[in-house]
PDB file of N, CA and C in Angstrom:
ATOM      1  N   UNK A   1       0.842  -1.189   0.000  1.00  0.00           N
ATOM      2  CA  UNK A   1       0.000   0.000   0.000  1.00  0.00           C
ATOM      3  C   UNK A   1       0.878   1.241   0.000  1.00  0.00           C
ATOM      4  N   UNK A   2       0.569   1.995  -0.358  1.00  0.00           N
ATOM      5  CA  UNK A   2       1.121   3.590  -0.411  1.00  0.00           C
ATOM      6  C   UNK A   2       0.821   4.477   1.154  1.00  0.00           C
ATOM      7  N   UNK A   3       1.844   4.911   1.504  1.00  0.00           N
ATOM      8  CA  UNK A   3       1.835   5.317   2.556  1.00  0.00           C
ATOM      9  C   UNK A   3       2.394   6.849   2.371  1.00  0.00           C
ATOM     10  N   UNK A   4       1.238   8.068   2.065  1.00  0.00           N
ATOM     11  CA  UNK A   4       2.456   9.606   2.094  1.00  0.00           C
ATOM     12  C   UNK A   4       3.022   9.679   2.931  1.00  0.00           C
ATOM     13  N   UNK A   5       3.397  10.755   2.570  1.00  0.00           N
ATOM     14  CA  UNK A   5       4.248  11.428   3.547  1.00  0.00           C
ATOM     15  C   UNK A   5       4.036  12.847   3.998  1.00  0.00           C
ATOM     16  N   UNK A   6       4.429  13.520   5.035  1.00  0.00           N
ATOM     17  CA  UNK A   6       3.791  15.140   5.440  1.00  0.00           C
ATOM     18  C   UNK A   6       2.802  15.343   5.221  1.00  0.00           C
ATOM     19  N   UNK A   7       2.190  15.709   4.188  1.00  0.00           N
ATOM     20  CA  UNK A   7       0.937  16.435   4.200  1.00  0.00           C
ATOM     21  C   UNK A   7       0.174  16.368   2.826  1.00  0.00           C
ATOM     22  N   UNK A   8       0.249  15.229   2.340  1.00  0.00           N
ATOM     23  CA  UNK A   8      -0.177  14.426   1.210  1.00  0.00           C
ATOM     24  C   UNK A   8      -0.885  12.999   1.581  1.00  0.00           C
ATOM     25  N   UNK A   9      -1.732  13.399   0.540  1.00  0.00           N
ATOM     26  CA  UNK A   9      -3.255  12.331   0.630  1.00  0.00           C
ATOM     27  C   UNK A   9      -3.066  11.523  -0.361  1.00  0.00           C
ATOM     28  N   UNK A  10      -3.106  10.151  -0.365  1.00  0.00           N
ATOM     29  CA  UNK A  10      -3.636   9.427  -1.401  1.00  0.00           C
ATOM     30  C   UNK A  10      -4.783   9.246  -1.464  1.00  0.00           C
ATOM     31  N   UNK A  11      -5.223   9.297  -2.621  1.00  0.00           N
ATOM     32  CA  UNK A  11      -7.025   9.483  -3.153  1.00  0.00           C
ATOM     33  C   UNK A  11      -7.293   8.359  -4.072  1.00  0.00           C
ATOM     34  N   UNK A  12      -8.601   7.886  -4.468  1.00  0.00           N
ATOM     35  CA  UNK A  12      -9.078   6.862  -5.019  1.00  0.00           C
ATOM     36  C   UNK A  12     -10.095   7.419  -5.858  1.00  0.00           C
ATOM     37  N   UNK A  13      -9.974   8.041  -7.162  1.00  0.00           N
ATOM     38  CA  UNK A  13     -11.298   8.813  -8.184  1.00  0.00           C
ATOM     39  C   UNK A  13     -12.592   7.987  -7.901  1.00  0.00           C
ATOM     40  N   UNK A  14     -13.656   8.759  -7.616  1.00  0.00           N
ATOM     41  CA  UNK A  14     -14.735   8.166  -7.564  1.00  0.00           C
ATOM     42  C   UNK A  14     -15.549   8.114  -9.413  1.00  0.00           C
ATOM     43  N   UNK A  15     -15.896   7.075  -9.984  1.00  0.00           N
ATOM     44  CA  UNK A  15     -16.465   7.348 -11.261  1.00  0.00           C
ATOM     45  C   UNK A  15     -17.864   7.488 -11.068  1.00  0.00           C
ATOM     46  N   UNK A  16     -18.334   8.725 -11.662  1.00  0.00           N
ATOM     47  CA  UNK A  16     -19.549   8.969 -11.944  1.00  0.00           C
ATOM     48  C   UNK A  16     -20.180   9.084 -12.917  1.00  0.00           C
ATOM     49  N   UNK A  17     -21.438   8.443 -12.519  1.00  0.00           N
ATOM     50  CA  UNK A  17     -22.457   8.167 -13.961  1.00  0.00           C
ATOM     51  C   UNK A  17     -23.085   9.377 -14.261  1.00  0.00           C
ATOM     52  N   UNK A  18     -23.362   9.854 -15.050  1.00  0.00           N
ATOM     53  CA  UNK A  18     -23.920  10.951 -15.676  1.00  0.00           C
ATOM     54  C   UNK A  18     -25.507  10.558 -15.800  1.00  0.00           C
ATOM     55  N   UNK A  19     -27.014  11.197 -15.299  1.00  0.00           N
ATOM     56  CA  UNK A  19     -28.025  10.706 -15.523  1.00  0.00           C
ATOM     57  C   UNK A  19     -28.519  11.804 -15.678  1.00  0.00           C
ATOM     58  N   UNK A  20     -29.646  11.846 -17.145  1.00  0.00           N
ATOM     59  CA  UNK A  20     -30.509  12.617 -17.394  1.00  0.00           C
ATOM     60  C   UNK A  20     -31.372  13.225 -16.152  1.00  0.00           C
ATOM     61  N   UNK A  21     -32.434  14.295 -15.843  1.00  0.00           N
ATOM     62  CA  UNK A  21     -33.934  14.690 -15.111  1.00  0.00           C
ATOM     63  C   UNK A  21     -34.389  12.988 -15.662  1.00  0.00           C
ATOM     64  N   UNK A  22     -34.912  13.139 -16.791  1.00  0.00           N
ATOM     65  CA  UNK A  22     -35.800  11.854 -16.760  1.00  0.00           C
ATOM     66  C   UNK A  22     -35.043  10.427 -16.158  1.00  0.00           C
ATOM     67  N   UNK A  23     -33.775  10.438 -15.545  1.00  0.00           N
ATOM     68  CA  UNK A  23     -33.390   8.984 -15.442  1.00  0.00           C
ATOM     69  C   UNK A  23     -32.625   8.555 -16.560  1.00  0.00           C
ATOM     70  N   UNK A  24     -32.457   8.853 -17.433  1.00  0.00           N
ATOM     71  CA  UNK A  24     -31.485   8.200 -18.131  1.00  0.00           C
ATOM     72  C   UNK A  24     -30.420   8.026 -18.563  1.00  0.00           C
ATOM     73  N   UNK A  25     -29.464   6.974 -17.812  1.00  0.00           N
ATOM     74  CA  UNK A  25     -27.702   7.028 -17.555  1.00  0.00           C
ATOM     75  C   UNK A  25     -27.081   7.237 -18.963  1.00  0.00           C
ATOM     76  N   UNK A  26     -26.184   8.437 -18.886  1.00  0.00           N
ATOM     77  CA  UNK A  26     -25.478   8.317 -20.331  1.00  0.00           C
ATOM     78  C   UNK A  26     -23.913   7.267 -19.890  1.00  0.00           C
ATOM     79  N   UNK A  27     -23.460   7.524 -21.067  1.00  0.00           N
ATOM     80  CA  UNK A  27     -21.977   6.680 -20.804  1.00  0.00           C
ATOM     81  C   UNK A  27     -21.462   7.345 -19.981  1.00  0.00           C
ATOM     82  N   UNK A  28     -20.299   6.362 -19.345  1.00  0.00           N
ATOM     83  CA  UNK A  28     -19.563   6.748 -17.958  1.00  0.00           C
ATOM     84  C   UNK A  28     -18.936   8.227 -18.398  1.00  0.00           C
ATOM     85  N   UNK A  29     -18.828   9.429 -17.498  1.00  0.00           N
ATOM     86  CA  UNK A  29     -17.731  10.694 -17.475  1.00  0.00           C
ATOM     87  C   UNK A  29     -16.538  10.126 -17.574  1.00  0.00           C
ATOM     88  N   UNK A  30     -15.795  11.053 -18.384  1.00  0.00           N
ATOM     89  CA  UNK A  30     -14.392  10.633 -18.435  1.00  0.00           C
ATOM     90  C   UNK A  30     -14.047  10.666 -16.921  1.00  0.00           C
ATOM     91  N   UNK A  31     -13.187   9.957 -17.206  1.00  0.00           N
ATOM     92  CA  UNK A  31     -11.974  10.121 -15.037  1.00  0.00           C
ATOM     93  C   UNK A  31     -11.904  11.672 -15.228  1.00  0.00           C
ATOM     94  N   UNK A  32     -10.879  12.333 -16.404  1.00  0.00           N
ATOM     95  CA  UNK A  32     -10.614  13.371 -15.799  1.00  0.00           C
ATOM     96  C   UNK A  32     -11.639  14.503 -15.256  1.00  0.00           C
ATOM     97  N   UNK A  33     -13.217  14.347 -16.070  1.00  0.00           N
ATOM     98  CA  UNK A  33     -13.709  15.222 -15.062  1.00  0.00           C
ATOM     99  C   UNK A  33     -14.689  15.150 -14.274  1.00  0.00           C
ATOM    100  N   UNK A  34     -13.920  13.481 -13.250  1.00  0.00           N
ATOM    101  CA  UNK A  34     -14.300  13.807 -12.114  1.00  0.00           C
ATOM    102  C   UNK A  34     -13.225  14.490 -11.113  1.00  0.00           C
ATOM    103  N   UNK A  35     -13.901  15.441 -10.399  1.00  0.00           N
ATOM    104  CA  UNK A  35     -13.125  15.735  -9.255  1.00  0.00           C
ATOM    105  C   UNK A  35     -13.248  15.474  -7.857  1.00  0.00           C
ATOM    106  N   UNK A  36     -13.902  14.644  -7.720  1.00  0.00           N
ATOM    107  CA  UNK A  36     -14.259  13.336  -6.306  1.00  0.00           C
ATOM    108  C   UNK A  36     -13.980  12.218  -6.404  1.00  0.00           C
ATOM    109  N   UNK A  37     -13.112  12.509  -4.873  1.00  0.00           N
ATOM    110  CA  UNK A  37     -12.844  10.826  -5.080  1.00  0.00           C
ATOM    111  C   UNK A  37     -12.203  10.412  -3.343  1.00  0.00           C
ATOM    112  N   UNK A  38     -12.519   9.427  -2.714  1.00  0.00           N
ATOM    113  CA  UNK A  38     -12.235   8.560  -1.582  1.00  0.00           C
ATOM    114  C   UNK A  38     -10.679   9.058  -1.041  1.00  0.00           C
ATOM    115  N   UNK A  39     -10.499   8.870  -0.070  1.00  0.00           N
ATOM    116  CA  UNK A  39      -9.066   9.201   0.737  1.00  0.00           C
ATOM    117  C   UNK A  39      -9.136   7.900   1.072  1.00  0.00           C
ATOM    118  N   UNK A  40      -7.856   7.181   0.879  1.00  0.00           N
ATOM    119  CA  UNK A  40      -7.043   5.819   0.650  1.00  0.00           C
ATOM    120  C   UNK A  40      -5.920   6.113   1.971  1.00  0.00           C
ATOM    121  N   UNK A  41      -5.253   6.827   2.208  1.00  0.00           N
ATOM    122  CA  UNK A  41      -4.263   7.025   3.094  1.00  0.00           C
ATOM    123  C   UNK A  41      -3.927   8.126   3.464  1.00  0.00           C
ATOM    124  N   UNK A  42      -3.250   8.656   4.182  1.00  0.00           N
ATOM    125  CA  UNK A  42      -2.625  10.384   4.669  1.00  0.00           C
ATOM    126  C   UNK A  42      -1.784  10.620   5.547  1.00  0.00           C
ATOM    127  N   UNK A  43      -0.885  11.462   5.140  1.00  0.00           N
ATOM    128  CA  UNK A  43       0.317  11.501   5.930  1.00  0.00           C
ATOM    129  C   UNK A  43       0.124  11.616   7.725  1.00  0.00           C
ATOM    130  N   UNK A  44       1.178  12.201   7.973  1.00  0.00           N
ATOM    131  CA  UNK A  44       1.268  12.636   9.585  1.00  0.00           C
ATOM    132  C   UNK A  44       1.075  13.768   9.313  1.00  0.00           C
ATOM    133  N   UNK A  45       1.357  14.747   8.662  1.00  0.00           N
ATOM    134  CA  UNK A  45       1.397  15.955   8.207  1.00  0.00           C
ATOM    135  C   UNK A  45       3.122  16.231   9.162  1.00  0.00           C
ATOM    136  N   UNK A  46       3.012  18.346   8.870  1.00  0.00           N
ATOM    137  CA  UNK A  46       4.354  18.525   8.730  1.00  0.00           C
ATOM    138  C   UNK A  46       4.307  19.364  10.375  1.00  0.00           C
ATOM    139  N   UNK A  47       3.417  19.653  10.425  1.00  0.00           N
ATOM    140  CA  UNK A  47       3.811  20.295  12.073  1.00  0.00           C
ATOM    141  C   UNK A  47       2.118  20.159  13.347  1.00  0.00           C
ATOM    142  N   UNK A  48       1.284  20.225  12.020  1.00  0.00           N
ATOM    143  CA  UNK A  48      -0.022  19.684  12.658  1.00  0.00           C
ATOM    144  C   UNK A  48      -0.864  18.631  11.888  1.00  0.00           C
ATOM    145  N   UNK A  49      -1.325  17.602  12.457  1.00  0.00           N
ATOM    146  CA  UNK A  49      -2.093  16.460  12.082  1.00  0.00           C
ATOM    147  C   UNK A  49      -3.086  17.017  11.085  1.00  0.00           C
ATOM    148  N   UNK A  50      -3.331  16.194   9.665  1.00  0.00           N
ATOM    149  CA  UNK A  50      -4.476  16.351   8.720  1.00  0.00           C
ATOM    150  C   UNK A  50      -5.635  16.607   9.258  1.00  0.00           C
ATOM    151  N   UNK A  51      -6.791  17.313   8.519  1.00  0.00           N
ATOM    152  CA  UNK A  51      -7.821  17.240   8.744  1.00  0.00           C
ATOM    153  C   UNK A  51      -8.589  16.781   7.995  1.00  0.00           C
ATOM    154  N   UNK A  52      -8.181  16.170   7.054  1.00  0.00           N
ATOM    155  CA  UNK A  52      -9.229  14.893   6.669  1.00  0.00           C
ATOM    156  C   UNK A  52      -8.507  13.337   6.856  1.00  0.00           C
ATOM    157  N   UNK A  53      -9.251  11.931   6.780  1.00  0.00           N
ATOM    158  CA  UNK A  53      -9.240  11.056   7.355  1.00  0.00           C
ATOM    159  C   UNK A  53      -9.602  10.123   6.253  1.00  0.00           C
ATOM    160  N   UNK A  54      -9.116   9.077   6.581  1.00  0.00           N
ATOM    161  CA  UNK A  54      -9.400   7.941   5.639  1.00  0.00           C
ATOM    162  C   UNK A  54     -10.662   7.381   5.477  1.00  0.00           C
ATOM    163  N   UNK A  55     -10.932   7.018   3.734  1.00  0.00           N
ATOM    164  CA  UNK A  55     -12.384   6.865   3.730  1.00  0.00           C
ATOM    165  C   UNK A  55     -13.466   7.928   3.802  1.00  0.00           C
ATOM    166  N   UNK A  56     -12.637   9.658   4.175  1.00  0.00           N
ATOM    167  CA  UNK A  56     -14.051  10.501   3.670  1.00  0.00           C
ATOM    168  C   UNK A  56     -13.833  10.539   2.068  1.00  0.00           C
ATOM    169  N   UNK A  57     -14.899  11.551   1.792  1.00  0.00           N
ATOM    170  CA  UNK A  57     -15.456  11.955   0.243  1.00  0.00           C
ATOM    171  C   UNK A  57     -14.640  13.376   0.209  1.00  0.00           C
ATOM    172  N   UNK A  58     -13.906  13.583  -1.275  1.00  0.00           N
ATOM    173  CA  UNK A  58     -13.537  14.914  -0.999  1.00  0.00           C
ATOM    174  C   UNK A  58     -13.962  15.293  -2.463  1.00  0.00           C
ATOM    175  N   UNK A  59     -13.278  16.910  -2.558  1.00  0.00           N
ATOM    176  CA  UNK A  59     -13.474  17.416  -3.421  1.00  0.00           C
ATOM    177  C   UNK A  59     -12.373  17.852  -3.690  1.00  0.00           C
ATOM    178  N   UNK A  60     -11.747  17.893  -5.261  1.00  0.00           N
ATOM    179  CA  UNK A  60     -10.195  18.489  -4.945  1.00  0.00           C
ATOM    180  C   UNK A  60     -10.168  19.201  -5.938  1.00  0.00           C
ATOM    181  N   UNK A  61      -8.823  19.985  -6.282  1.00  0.00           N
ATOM    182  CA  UNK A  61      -8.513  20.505  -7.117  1.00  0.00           C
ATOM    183  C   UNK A  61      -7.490  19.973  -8.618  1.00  0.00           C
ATOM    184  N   UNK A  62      -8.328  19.811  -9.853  1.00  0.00           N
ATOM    185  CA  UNK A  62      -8.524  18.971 -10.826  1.00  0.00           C
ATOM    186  C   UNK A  62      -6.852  18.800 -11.248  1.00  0.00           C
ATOM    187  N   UNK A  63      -6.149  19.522 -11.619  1.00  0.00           N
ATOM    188  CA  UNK A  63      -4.881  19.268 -12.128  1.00  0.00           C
ATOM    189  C   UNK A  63      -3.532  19.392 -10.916  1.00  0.00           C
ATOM    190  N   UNK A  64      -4.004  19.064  -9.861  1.00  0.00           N
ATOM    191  CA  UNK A  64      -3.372  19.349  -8.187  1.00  0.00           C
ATOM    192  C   UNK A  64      -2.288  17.781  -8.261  1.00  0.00           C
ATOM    193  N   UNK A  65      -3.359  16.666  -8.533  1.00  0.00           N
ATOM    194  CA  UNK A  65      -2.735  15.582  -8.191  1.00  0.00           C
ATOM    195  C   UNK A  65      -1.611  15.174  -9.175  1.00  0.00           C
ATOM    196  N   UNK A  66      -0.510  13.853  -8.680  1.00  0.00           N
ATOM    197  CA  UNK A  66      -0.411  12.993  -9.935  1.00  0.00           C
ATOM    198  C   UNK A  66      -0.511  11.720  -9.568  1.00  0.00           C
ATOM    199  N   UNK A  67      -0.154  11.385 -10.916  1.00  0.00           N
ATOM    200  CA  UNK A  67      -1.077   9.881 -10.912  1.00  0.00           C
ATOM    201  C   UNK A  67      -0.605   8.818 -10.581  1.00  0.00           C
ATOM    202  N   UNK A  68      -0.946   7.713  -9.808  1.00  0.00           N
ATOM    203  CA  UNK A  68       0.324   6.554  -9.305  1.00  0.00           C
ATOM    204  C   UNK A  68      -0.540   5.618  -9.828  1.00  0.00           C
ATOM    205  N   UNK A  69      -0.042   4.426 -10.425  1.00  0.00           N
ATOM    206  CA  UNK A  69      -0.633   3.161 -10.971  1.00  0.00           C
ATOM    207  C   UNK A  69       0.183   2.380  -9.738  1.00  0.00           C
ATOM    208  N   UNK A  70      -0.312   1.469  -8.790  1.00  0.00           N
ATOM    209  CA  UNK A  70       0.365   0.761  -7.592  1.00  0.00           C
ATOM    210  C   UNK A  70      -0.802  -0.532  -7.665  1.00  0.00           C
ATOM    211  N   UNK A  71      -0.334  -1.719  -7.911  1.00  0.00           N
ATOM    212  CA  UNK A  71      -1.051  -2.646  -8.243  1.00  0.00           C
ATOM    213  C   UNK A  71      -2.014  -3.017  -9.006  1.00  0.00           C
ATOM    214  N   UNK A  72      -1.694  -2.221 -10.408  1.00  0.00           N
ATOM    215  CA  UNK A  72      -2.630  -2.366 -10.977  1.00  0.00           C
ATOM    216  C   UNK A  72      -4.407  -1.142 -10.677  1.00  0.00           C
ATOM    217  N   UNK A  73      -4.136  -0.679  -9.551  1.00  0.00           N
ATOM    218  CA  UNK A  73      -5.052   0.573  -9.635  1.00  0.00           C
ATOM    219  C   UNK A  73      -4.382   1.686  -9.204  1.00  0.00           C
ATOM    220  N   UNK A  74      -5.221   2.534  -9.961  1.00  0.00           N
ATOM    221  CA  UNK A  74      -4.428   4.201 -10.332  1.00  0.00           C
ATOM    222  C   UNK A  74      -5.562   5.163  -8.746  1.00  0.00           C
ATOM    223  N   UNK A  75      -3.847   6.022  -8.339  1.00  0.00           N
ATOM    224  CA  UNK A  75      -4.593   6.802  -6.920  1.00  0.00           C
ATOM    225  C   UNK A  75      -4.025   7.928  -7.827  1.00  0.00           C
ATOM    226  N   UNK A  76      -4.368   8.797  -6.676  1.00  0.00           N
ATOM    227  CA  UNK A  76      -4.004  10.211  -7.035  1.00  0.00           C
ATOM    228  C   UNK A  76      -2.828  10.586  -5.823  1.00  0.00           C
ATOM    229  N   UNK A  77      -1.553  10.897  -5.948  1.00  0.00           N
ATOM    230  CA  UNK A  77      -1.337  11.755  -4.474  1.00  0.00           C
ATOM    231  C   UNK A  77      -1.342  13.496  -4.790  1.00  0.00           C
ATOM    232  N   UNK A  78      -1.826  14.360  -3.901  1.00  0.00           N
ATOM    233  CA  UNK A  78      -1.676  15.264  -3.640  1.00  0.00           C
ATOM    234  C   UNK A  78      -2.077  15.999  -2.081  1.00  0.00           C
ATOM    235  N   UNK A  79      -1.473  17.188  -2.093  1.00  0.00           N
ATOM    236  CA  UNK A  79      -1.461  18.073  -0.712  1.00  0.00           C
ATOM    237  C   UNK A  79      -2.335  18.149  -0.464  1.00  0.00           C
ATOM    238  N   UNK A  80      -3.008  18.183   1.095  1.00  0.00           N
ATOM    239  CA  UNK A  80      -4.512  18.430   1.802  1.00  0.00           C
ATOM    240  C   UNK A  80      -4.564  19.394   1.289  1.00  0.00           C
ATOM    241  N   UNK A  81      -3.228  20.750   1.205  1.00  0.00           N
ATOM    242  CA  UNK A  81      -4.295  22.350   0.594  1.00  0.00           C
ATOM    243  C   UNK A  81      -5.156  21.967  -0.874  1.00  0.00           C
ATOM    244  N   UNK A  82      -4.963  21.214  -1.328  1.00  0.00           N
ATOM    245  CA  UNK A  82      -5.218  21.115  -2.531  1.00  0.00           C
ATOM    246  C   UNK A  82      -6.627  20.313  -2.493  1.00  0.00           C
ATOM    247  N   UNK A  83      -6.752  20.202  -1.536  1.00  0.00           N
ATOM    248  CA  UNK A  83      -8.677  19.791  -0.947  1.00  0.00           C
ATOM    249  C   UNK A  83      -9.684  20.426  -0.581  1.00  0.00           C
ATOM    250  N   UNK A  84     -10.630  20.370  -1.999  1.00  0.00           N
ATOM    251  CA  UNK A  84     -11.255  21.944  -1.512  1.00  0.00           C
ATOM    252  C   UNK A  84     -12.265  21.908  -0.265  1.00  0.00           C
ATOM    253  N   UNK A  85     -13.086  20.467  -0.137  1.00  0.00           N
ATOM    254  CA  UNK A  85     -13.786  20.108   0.873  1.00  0.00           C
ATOM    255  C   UNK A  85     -13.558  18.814   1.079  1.00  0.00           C
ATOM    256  N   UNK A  86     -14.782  18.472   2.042  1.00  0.00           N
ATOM    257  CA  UNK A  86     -15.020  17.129   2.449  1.00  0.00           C
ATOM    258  C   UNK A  86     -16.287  16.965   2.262  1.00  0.00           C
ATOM    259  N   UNK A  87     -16.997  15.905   1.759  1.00  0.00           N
ATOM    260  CA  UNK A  87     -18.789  15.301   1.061  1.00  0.00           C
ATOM    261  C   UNK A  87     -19.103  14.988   2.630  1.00  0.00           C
ATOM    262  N   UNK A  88     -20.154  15.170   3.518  1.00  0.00           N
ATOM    263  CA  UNK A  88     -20.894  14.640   4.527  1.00  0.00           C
ATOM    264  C   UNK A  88     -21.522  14.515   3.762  1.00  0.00           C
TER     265      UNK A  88
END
């Protein structure tokens, strides 16, 4: 598993389906524009502990991350600043 470091998140893209008002799913969105996606791991950070946590929903900033292929599935790492929220 990938483990950051300081103040870097590994992320997991969430894919989303695109659905009409009436219900009707078009083909999958490309990856790149989704910009949600799962927290997989997170550093210690560099002088104070993260504030997000493994397993929330975030929202990030689209060209922030890069891309790691690690067993065959692709994460994202990038910096908590680079998180614009968290999904409750």
């Amino acid at each position: 598993m990938l483990r950051p470091l300081y103040d870097h998140v590994v992320l997991q893209v969430e894919e989303v389906d695109k659905k009409t008002a009436s219900g009707i799913i078009l083909a999958k969105a490309p990856r790149e524009s989704s910009t949600i996606g799962r927290v997989i791991a997170v550093g210690e950070g560099k002088d104070v502990p993260l504030m997000v946590k493994v397993a929330d929903r975030v929202v990030y900033r689209k060209h922030a991350a890069v891309e790691v292929v690690w067993d065959q599935v692709e994460y994202l790492i990038l910096k908590e600043e680079d998180i614009l929220a968290i999904i409750e």
